[in-house]
Protein backbone atom coordinates (compact mmCIF):
# COMPACT_ATOMS: atom_id res chain seq x y z
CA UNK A 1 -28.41 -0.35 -24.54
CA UNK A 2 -24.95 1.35 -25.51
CA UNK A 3 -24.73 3.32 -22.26
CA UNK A 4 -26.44 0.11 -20.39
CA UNK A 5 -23.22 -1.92 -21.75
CA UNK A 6 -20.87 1.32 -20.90
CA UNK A 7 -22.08 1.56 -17.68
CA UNK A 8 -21.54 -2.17 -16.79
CA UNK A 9 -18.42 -2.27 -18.48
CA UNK A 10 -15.43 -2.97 -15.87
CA UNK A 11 -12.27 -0.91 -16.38
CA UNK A 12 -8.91 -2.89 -17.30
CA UNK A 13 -5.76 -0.83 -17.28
CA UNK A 14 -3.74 -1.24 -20.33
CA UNK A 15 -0.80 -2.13 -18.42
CA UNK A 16 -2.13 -5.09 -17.23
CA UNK A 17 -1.71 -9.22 -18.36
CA UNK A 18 -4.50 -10.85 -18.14
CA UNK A 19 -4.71 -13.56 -20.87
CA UNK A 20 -3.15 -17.06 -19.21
CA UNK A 21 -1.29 -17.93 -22.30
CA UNK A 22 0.40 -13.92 -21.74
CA UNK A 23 1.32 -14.71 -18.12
CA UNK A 24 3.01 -17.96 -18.72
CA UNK A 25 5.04 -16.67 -22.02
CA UNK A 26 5.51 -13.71 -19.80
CA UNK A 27 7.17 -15.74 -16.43
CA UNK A 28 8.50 -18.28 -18.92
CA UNK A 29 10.69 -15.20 -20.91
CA UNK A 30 11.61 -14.05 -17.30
CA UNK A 31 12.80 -17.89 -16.39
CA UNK A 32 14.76 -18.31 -19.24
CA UNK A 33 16.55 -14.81 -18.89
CA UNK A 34 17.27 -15.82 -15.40
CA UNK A 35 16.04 -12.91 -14.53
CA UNK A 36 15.82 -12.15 -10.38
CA UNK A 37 12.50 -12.61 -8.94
CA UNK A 38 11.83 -10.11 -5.71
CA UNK A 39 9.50 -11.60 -2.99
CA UNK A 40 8.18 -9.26 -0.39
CA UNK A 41 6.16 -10.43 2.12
CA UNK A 42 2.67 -8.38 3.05
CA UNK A 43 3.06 -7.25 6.46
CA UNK A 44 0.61 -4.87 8.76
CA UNK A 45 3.92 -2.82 9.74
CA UNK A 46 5.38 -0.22 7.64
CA UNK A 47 8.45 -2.98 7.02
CA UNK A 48 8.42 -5.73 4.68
CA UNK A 49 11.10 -8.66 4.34
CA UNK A 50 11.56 -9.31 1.22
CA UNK A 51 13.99 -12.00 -0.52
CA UNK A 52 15.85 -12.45 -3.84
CA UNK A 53 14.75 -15.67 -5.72
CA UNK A 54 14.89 -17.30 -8.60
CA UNK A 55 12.39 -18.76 -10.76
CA UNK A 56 12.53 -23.21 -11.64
CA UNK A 57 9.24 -23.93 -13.58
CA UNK A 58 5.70 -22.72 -13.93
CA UNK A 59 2.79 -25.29 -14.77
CA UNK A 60 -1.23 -24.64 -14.88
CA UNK A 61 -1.77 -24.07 -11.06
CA UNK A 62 1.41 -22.77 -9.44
CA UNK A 63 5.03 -20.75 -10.28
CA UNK A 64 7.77 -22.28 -8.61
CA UNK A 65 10.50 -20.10 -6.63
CA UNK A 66 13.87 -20.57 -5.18
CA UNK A 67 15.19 -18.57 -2.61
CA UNK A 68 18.11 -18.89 -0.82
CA UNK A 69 17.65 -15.90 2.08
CA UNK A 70 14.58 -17.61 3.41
CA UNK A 71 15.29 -19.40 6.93
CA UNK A 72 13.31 -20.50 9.16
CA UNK A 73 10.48 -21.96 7.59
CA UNK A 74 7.31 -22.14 8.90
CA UNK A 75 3.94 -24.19 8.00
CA UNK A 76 1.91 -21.06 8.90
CA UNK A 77 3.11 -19.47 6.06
CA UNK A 78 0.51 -21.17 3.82
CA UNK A 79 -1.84 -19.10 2.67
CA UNK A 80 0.17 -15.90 3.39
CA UNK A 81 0.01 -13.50 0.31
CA UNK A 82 3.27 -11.95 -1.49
CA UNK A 83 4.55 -9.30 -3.87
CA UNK A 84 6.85 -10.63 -6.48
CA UNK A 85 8.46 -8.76 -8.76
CA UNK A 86 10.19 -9.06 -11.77
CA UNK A 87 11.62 -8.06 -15.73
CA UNK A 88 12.09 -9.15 -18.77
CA UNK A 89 14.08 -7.82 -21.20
CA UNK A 90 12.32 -6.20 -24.56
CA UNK A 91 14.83 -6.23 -27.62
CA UNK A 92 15.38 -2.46 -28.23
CA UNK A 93 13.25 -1.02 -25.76
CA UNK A 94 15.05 -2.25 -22.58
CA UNK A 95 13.57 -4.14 -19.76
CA UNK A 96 10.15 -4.08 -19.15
CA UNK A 97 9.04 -4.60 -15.46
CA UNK A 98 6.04 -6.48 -13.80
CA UNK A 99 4.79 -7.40 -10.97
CA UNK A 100 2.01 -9.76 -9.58
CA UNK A 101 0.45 -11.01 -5.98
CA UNK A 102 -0.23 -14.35 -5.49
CA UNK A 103 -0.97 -16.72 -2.22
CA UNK A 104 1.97 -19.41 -1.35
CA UNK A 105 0.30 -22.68 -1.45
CA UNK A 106 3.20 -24.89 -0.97
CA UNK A 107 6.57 -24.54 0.89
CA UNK A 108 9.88 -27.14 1.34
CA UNK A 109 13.69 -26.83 2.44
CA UNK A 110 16.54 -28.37 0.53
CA UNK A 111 19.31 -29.95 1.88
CA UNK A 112 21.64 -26.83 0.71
CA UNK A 113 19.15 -24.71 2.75
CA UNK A 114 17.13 -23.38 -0.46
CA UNK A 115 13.91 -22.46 0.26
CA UNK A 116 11.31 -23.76 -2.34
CA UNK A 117 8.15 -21.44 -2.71
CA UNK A 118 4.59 -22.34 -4.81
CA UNK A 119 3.04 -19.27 -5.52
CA UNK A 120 -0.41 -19.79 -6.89
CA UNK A 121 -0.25 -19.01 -10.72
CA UNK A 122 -1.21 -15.11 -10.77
CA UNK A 123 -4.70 -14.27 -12.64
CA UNK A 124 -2.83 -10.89 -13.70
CA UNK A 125 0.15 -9.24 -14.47
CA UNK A 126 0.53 -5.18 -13.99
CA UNK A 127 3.41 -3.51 -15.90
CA UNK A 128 5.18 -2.04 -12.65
CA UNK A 129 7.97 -1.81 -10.43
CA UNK A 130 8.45 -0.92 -6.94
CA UNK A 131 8.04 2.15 -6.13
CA UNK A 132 11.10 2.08 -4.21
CA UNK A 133 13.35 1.56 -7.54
CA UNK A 134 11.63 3.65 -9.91
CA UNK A 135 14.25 6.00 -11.14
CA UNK A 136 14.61 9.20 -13.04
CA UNK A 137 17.01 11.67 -14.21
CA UNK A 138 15.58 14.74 -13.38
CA UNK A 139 15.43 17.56 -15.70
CA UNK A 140 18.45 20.46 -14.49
CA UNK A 141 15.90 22.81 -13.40
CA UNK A 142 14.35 20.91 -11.18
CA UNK A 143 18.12 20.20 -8.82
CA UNK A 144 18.08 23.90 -6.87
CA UNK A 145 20.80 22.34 -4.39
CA UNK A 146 22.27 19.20 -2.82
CA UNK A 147 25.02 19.27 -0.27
CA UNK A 148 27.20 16.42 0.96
CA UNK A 149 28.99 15.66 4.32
CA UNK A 150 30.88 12.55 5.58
CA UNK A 151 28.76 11.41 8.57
CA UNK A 152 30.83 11.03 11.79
CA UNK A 153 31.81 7.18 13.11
CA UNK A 154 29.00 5.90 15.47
CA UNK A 155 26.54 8.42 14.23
CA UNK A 156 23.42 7.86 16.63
CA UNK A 157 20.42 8.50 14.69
CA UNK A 158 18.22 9.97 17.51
CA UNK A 159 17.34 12.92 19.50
CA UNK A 160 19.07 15.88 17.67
CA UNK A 161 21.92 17.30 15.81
CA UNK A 162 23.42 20.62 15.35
CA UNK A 163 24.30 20.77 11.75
CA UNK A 164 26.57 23.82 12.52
CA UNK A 165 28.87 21.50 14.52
CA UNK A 166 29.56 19.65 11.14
CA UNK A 167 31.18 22.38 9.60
CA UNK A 168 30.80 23.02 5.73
CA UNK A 169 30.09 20.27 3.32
CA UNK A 170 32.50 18.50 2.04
CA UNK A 171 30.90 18.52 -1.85
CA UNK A 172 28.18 20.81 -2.93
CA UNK A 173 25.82 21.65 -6.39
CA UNK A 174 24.51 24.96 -6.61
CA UNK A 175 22.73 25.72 -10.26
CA UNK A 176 25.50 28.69 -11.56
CA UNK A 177 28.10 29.12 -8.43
CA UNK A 178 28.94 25.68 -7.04
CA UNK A 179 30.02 21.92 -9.63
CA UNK A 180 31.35 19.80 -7.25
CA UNK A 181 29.22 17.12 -7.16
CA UNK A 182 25.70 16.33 -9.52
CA UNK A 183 22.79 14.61 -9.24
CA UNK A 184 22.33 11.67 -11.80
CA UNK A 185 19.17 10.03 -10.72
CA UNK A 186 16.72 9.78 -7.57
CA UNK A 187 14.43 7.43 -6.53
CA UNK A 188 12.19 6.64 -3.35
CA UNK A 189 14.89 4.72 -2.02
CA UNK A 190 18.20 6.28 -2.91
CA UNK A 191 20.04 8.48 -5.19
CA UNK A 192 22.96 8.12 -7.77
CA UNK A 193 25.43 10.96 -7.59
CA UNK A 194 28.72 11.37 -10.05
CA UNK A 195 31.63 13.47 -8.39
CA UNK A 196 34.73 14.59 -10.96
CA UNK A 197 38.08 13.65 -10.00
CA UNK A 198 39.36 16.93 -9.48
CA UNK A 199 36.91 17.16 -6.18
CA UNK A 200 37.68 13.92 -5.15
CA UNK A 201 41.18 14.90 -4.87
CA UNK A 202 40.22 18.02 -3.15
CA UNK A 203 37.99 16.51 -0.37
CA UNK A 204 40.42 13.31 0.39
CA UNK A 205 38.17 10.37 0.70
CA UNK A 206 38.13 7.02 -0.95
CA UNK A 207 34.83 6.31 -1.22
CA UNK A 208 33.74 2.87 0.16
CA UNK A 209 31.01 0.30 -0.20
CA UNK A 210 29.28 0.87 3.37
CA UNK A 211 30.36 4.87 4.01
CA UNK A 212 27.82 6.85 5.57
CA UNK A 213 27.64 10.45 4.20
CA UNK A 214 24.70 12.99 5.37
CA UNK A 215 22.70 14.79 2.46
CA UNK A 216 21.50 18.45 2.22
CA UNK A 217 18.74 17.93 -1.44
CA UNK A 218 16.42 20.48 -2.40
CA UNK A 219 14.10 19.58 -5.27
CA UNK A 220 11.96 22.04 -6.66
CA UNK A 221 7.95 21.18 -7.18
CA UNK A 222 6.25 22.48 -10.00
CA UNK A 223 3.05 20.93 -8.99
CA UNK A 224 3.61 23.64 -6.04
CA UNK A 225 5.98 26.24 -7.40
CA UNK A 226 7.67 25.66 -3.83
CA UNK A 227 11.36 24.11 -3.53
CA UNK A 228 11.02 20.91 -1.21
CA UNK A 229 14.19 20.31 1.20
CA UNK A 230 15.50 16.56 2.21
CA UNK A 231 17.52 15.92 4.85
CA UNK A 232 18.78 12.41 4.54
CA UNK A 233 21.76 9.43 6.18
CA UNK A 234 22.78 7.47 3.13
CA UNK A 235 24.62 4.46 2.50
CA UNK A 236 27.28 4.13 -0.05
CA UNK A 237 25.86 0.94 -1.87
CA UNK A 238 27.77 1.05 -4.90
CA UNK A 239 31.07 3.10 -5.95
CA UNK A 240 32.11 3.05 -8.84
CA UNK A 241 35.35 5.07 -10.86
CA UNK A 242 35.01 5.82 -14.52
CA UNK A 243 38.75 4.05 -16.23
CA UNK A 244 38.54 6.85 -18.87
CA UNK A 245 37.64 9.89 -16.54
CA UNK A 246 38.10 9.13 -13.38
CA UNK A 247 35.30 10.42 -11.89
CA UNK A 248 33.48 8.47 -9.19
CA UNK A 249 29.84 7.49 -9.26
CA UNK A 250 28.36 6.21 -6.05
CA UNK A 251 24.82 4.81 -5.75
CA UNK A 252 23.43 5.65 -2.21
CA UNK A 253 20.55 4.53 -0.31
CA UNK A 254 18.41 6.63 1.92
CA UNK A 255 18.73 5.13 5.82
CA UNK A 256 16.92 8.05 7.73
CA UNK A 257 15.41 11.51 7.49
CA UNK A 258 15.86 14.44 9.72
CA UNK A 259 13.75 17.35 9.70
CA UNK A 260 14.36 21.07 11.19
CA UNK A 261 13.58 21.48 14.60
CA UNK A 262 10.45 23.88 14.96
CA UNK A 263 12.52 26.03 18.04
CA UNK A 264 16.29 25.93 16.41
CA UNK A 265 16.48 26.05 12.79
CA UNK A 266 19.91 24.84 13.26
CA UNK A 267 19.15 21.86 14.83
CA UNK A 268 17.72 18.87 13.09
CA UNK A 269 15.37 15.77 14.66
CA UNK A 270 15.81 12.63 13.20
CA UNK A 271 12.93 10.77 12.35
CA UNK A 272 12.28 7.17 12.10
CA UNK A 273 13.91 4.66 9.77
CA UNK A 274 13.33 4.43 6.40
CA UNK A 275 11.01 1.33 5.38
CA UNK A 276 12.14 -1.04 2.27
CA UNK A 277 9.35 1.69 0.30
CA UNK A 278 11.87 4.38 0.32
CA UNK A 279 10.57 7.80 1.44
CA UNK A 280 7.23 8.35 0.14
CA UNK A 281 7.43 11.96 -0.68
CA UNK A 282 10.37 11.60 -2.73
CA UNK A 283 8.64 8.46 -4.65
CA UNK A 284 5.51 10.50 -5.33
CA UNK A 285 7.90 13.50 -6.38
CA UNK A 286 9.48 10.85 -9.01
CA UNK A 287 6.43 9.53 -10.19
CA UNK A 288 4.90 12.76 -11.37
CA UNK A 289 8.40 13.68 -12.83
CA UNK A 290 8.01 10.42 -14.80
CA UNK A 291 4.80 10.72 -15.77
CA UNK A 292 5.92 13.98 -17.35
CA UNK A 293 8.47 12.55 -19.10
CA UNK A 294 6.22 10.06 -20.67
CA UNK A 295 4.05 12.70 -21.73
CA UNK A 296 6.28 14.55 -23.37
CA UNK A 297 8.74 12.56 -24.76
CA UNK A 298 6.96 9.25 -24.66
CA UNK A 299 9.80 8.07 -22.82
């Protein structure tokens, strides 16, 4: 009977929500945070629009959404299914992040052109985020290089470029020789660098919201015991100057990918554009990095 009732017993990972009295306290804690609720639409493509919303009440059947990005409203999107995502914030512990998928059963426009969403109420929460913004600081030893140059006005991201034309970069890391710029966090979809004033000075730009710099990043895999080399576009998305030391921190998300051509190795083909899912190498690179970290440090 014991491995009868073992065998029939269905698995229930402990990051998941499943009580209904949990998953209202759980969106209702969210609501009254006013915390931003991320809808992305399921697609069959690699891409998924997604939209910023807000949360307006929750009942026994449905959750109720706002969203002002949302145009074009159709009556075919009933039934459609979406990813929403969301946090709440844990006293102490920091935010804690969940997300759930649900059918939209009801849709209306407001005269300000909101866009008012009934989700099905969710039979489960996981404890999640996308895998796009899942973040780390990787551990020194892991960074074995990352090289930065300003990417030239009406950069065409196809065919092929010859790096060489490019000239040196403009910032580089190298672990012992080379502190011009460092590596504060990676995810999927982007990384965070921090560049000391001193260098700033030294390479004259003024970083903006919307610059387009080109990035050398070599990671190194201990899964493999192999380094693992990135070629990537970014966007400046968010610079930012320290008032006490002046150094500059710019968030930057990945646009495309390039990868050495198999004839030249001083030629690089661009690939396709990144999806909203960031690149999935890097995400699965960050993942095991995290789970790490939570292994060891319980972090």
């Amino acid at each position: 009977m014991w491995y009868k009732n073992r065998k029939n017993t269905r698995y229930i990972p402990k990051d998941w929500v499943l009580h209904p009295d949990h998953i209202a306290n759980t969106l209702n804690a969210a609501r009254d945070e006013n915390e931003k609720f991320e809808v992305q639409f399921h697609s069959e493509g690699e891409k998924r629009r997604s939209a910023t919303c807000r949360m307006a009440s929750i009942n026994g059947e449905a959750v109720t959404i706002e969203c002002s990005g949302l145009t074009n409203l159709q009556s075919d999107w009933i039934g459609k299914v979406v990813d929403c995502y969301f946090q709440t914030r844990k006293f102490g512990s920091g935010s804690i992040f969940f997300m759930f998928t649900s059918p939209i059963i009801g849709i209306r426009s407001c005269s300000d052109g909101t866009a008012v969403l009934n989700l099905k109420l969710p039979e489960k929460l996981e404890q999640r985020q996308k895998r796009a913004s899942l973040r780390i600081s990787p551990p020194q030893q892991y960074i074995m290089g990352l090289a930065v140059w300003s990417a030239p006005d009406g950069l065409i991201c196809k065919g092929k470029i010859d790096i060489r034309q490019w000239g040196r970069p403009m910032l580089t890391f190298l672990p012992e020789k080379s502190f011009q710029i460092a590596l504060d966090n990676i995810s999927a979809g982007g990384i965070k660098v921090r560049i000391p004033r001193e260098e700033i000075r030294n390479c004259k730009l003024d970083f903006k919201m919307g610059d387009k710099l080109f990035t050398l990043l070599d990671l190194w895999d201990p899964d493999t015991g192999q380094r693992i080399r990135y070629w990537v576009l970014c966007r400046v998305q968010n610079p930012f100057v320290d008032f006490v030391t002046h150094d500059a921190e710019l968030g930057m998300q990945f646009l495309h990918t390039a990868r050495p051509d198999g004839d030249n190795a001083s030629e690089l083909c661009w690939s396709e554009e990144i999806s909203e899912s960031g690149v999935e190498s890097i995400g699965n690179w960050v993942m095991r990095r995290h789970l790490e970290l939570y292994r060891e440090k319980g972090i």
